[in-house]
PDB file of N, CA and C in Angstrom:
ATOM      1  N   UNK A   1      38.305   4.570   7.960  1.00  0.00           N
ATOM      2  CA  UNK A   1      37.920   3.423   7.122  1.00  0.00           C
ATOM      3  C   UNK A   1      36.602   3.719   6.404  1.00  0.00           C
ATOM      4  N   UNK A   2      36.793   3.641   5.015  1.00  0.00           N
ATOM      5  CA  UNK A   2      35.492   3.614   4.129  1.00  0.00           C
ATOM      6  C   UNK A   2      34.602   2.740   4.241  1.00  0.00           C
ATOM      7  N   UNK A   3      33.131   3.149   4.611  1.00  0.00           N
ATOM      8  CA  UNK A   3      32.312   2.220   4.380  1.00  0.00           C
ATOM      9  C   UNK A   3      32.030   1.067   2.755  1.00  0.00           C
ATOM     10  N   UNK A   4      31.760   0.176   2.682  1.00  0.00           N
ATOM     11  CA  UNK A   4      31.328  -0.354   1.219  1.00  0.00           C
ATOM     12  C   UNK A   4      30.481   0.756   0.448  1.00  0.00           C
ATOM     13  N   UNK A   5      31.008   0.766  -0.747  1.00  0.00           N
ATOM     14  CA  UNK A   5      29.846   1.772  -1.399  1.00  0.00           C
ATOM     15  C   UNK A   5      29.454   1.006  -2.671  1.00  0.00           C
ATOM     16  N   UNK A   6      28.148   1.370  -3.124  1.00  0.00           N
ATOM     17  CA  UNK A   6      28.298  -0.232  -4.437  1.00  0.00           C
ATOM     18  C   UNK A   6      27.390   1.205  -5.766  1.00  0.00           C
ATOM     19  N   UNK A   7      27.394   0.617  -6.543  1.00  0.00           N
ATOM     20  CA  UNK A   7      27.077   1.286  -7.899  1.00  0.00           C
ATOM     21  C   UNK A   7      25.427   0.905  -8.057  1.00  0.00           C
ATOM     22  N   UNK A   8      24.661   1.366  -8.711  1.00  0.00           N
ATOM     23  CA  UNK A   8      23.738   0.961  -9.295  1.00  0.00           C
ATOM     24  C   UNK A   8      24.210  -0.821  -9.813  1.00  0.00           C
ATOM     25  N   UNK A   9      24.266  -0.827 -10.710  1.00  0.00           N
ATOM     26  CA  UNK A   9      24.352  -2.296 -11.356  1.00  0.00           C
ATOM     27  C   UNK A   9      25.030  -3.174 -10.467  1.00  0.00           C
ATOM     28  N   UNK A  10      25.933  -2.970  -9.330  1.00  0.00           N
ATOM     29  CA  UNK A  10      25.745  -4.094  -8.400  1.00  0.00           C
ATOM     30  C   UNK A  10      24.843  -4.036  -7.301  1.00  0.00           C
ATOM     31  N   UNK A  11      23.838  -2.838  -7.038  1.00  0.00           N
ATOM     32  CA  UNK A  11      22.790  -3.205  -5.984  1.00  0.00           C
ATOM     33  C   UNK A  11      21.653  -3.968  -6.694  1.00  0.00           C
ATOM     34  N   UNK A  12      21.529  -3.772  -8.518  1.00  0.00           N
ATOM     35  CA  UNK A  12      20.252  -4.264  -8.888  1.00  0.00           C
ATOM     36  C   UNK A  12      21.146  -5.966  -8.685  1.00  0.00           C
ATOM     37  N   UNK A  13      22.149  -6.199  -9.367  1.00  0.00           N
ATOM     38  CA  UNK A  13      22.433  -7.469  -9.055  1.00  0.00           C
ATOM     39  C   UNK A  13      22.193  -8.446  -8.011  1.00  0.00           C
ATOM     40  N   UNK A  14      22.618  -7.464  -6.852  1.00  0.00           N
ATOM     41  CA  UNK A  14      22.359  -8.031  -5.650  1.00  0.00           C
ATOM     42  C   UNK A  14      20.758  -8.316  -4.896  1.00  0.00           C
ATOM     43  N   UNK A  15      20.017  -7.557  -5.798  1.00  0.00           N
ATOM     44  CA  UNK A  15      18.776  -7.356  -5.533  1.00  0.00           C
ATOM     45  C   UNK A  15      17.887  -8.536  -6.500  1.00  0.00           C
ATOM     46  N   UNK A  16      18.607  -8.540  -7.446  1.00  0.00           N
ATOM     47  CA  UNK A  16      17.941  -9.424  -8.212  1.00  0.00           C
ATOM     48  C   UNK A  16      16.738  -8.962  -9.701  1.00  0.00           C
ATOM     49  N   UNK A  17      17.113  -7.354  -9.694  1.00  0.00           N
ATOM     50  CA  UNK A  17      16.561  -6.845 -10.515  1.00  0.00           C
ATOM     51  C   UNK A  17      17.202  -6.158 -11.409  1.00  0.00           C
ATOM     52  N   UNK A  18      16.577  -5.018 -12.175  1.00  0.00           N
ATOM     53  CA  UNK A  18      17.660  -4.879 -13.292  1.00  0.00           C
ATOM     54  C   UNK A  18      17.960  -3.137 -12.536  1.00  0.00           C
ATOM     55  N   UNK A  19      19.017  -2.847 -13.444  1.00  0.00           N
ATOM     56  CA  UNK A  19      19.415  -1.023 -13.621  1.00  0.00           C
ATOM     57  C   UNK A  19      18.067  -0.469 -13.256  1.00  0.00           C
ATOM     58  N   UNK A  20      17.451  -0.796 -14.380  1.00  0.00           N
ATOM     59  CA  UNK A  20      16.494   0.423 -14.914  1.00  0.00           C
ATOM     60  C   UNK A  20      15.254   0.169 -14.013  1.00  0.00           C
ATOM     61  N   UNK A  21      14.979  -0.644 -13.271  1.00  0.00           N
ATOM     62  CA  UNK A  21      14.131  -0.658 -11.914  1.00  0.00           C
ATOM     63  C   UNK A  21      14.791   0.176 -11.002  1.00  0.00           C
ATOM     64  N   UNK A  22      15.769   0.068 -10.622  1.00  0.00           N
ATOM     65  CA  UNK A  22      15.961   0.485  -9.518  1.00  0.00           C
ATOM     66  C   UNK A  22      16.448   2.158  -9.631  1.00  0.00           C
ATOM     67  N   UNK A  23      16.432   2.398 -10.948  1.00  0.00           N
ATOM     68  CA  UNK A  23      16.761   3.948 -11.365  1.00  0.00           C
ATOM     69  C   UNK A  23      15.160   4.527 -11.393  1.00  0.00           C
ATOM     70  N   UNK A  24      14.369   3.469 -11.597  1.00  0.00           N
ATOM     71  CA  UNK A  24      12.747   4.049 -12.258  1.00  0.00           C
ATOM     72  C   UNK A  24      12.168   4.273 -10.340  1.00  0.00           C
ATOM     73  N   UNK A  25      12.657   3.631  -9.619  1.00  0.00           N
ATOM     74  CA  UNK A  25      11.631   3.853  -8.073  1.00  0.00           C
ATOM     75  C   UNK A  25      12.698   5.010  -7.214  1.00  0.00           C
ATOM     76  N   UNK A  26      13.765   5.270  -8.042  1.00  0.00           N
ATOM     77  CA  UNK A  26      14.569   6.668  -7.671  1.00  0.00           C
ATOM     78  C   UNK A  26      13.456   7.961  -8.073  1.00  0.00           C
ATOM     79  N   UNK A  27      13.482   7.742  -9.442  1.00  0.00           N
ATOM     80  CA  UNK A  27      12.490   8.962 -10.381  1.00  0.00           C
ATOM     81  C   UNK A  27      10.679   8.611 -10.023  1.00  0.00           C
ATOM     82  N   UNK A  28      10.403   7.904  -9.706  1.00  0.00           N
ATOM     83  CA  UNK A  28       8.770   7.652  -9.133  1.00  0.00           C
ATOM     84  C   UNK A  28       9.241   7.694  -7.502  1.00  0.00           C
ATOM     85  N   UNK A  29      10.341   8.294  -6.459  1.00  0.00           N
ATOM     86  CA  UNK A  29      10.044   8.808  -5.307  1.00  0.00           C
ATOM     87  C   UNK A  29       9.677   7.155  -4.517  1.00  0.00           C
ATOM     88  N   UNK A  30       9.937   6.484  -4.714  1.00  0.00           N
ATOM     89  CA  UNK A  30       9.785   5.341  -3.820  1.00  0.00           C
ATOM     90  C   UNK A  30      10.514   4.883  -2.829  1.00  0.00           C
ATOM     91  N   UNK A  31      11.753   5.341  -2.850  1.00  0.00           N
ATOM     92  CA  UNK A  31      12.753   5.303  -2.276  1.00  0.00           C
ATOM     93  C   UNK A  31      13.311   6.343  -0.968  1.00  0.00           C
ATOM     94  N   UNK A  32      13.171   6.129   0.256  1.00  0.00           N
ATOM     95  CA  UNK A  32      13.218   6.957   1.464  1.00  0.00           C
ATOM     96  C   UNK A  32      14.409   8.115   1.272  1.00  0.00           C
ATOM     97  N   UNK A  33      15.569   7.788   0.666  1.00  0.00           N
ATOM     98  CA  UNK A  33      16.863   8.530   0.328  1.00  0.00           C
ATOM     99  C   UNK A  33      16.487   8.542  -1.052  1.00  0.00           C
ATOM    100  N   UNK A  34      18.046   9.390  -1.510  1.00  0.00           N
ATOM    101  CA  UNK A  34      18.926   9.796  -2.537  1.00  0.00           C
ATOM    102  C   UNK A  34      20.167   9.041  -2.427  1.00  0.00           C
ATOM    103  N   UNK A  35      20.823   8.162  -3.484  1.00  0.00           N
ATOM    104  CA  UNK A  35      21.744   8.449  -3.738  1.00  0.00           C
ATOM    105  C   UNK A  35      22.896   9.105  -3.494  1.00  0.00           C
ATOM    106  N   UNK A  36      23.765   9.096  -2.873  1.00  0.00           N
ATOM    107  CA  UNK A  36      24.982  10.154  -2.835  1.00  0.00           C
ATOM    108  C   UNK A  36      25.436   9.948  -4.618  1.00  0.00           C
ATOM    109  N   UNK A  37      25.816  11.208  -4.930  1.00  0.00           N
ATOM    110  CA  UNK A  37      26.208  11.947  -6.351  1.00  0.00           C
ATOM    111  C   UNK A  37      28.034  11.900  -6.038  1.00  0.00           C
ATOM    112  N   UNK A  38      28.518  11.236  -6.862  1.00  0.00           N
ATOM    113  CA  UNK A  38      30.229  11.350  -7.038  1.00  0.00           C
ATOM    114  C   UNK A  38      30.923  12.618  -8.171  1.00  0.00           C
ATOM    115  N   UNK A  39      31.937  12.969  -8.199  1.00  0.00           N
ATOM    116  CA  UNK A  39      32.640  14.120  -8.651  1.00  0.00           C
ATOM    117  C   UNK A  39      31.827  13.959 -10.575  1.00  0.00           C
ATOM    118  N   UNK A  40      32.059  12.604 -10.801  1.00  0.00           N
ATOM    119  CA  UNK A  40      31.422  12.270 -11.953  1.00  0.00           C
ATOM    120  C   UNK A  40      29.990  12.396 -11.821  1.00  0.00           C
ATOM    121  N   UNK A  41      29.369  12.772 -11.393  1.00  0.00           N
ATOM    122  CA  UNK A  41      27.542  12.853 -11.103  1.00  0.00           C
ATOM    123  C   UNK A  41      26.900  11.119 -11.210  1.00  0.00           C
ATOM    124  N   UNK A  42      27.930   9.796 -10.737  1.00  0.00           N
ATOM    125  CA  UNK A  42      27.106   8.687 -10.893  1.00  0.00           C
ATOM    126  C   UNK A  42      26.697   8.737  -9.381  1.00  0.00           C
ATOM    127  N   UNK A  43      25.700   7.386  -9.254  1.00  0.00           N
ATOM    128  CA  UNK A  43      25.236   7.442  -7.973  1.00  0.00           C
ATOM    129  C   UNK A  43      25.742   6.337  -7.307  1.00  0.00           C
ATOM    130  N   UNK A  44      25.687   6.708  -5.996  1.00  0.00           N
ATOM    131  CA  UNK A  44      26.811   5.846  -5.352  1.00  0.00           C
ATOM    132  C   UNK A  44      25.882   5.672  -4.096  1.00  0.00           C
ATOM    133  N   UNK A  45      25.211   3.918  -3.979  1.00  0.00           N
ATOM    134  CA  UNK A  45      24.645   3.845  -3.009  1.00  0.00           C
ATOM    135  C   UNK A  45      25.360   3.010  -1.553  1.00  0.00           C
ATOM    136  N   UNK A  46      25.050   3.596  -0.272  1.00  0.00           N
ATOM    137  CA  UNK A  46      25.595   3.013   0.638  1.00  0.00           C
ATOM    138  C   UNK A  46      25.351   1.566   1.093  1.00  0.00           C
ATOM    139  N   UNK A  47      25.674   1.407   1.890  1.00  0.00           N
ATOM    140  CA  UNK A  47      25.656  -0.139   2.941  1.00  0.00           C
ATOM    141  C   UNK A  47      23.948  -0.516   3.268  1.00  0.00           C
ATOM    142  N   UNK A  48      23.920   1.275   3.873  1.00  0.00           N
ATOM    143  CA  UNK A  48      22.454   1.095   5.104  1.00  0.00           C
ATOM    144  C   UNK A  48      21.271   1.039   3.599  1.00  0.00           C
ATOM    145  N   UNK A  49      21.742   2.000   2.917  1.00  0.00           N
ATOM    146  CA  UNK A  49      20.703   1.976   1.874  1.00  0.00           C
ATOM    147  C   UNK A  49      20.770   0.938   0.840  1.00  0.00           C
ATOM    148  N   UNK A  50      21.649   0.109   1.231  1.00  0.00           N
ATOM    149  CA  UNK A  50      21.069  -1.002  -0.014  1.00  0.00           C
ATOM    150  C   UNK A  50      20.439  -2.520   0.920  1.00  0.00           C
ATOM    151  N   UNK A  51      21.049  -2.440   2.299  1.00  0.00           N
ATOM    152  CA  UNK A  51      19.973  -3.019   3.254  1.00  0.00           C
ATOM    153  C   UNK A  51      18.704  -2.522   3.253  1.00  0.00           C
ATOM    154  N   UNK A  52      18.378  -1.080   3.280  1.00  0.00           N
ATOM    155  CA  UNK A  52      16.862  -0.834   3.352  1.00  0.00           C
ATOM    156  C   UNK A  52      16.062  -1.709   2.268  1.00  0.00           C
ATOM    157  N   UNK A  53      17.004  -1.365   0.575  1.00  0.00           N
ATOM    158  CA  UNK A  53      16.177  -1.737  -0.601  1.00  0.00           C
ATOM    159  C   UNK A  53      16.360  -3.240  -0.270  1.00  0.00           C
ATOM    160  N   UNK A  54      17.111  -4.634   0.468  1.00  0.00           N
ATOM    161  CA  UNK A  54      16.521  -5.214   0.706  1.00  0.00           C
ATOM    162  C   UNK A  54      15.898  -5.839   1.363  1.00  0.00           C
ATOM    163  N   UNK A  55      15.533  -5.103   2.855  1.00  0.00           N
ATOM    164  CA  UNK A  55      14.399  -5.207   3.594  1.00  0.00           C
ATOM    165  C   UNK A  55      13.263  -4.824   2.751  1.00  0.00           C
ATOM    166  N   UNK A  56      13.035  -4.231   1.865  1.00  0.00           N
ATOM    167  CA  UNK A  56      11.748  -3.418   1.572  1.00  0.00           C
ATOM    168  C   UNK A  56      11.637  -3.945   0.066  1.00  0.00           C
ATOM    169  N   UNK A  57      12.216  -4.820  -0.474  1.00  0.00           N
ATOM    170  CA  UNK A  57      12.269  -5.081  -1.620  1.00  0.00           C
ATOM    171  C   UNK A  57      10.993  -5.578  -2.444  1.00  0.00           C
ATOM    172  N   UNK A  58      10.176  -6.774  -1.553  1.00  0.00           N
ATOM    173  CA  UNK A  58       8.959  -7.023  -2.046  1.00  0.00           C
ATOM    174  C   UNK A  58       7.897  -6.334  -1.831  1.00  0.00           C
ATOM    175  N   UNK A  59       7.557  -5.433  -1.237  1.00  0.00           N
ATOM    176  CA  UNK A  59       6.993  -4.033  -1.243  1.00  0.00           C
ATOM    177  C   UNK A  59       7.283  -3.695  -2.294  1.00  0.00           C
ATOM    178  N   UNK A  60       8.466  -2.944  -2.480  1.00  0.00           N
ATOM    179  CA  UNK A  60       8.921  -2.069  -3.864  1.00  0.00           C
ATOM    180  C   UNK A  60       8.446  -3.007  -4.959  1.00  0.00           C
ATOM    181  N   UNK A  61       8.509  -4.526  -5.110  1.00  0.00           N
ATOM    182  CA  UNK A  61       8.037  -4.965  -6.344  1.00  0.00           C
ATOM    183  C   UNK A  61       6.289  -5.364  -6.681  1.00  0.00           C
ATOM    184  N   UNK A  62       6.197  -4.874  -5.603  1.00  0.00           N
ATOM    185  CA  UNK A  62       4.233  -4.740  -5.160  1.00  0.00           C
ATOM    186  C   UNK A  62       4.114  -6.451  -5.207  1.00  0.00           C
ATOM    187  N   UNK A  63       5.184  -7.113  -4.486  1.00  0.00           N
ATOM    188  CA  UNK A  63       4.458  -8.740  -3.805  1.00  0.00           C
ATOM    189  C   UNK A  63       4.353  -8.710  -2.901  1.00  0.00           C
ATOM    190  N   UNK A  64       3.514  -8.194  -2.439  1.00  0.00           N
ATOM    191  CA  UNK A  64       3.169  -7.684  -0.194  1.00  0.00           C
ATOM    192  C   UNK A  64       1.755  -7.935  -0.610  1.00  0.00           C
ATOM    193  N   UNK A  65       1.533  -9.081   0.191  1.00  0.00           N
ATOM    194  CA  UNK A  65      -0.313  -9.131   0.170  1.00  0.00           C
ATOM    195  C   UNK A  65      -0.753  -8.430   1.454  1.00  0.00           C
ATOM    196  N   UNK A  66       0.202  -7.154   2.164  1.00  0.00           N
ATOM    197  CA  UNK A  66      -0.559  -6.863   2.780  1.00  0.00           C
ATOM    198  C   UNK A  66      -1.335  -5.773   2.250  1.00  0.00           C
ATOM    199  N   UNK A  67      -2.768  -5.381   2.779  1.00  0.00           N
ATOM    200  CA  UNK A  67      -3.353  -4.320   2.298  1.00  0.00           C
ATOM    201  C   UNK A  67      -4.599  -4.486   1.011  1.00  0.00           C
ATOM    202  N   UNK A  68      -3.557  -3.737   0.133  1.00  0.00           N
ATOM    203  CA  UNK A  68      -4.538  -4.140  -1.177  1.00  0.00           C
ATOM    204  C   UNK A  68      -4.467  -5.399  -1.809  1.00  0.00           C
ATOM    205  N   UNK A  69      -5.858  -6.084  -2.321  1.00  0.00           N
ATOM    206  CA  UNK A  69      -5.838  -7.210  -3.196  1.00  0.00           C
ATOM    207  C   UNK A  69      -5.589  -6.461  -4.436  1.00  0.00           C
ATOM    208  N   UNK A  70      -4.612  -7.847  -5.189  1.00  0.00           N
ATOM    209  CA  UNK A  70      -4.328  -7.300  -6.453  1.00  0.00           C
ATOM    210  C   UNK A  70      -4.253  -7.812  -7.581  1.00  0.00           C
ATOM    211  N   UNK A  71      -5.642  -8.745  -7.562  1.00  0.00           N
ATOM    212  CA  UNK A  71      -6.034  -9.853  -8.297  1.00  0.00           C
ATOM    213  C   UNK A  71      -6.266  -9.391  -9.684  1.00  0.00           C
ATOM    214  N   UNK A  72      -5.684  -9.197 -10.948  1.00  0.00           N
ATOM    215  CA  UNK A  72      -5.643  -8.290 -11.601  1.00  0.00           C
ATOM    216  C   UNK A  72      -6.442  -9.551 -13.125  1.00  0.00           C
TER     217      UNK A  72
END
């Protein structure tokens, strides 16, 4: 039995952000994994890894007051 596997544009959906965020903290290394790569070279993210992105989501969007102030 296959695990769920979801695309880019339904993890940003589900996340609540767009494509091009969640492709931009792939290419700026923010992200603990990779992607698994399909025969077509799209990226194909798993179950566990789209739970991580949303455990870790307000981090990734820098709304975590822990740490640094970021009274800008």
């Amino acid at each position: 039995m296959m695990a769920k596997q979801y695309r880019p544009l339904e993890v940003a959906t589900l996340l609540g952000i767009t494509k091009k965020t969640l492709l931009n903290w792939e290419k700026q290394n923010k992200l603990p994994f990779t992607p698994y790569r399909d025969i077509r070279n799209w990226r194909i993210y798993s179950e566990k890894q789209v739970n991580w992105l949303r455990q870790n989501i307000f981090d990734l969007l820098g709304h975590s007051n822990k740490g640094d102030e970021s009274n800008g």
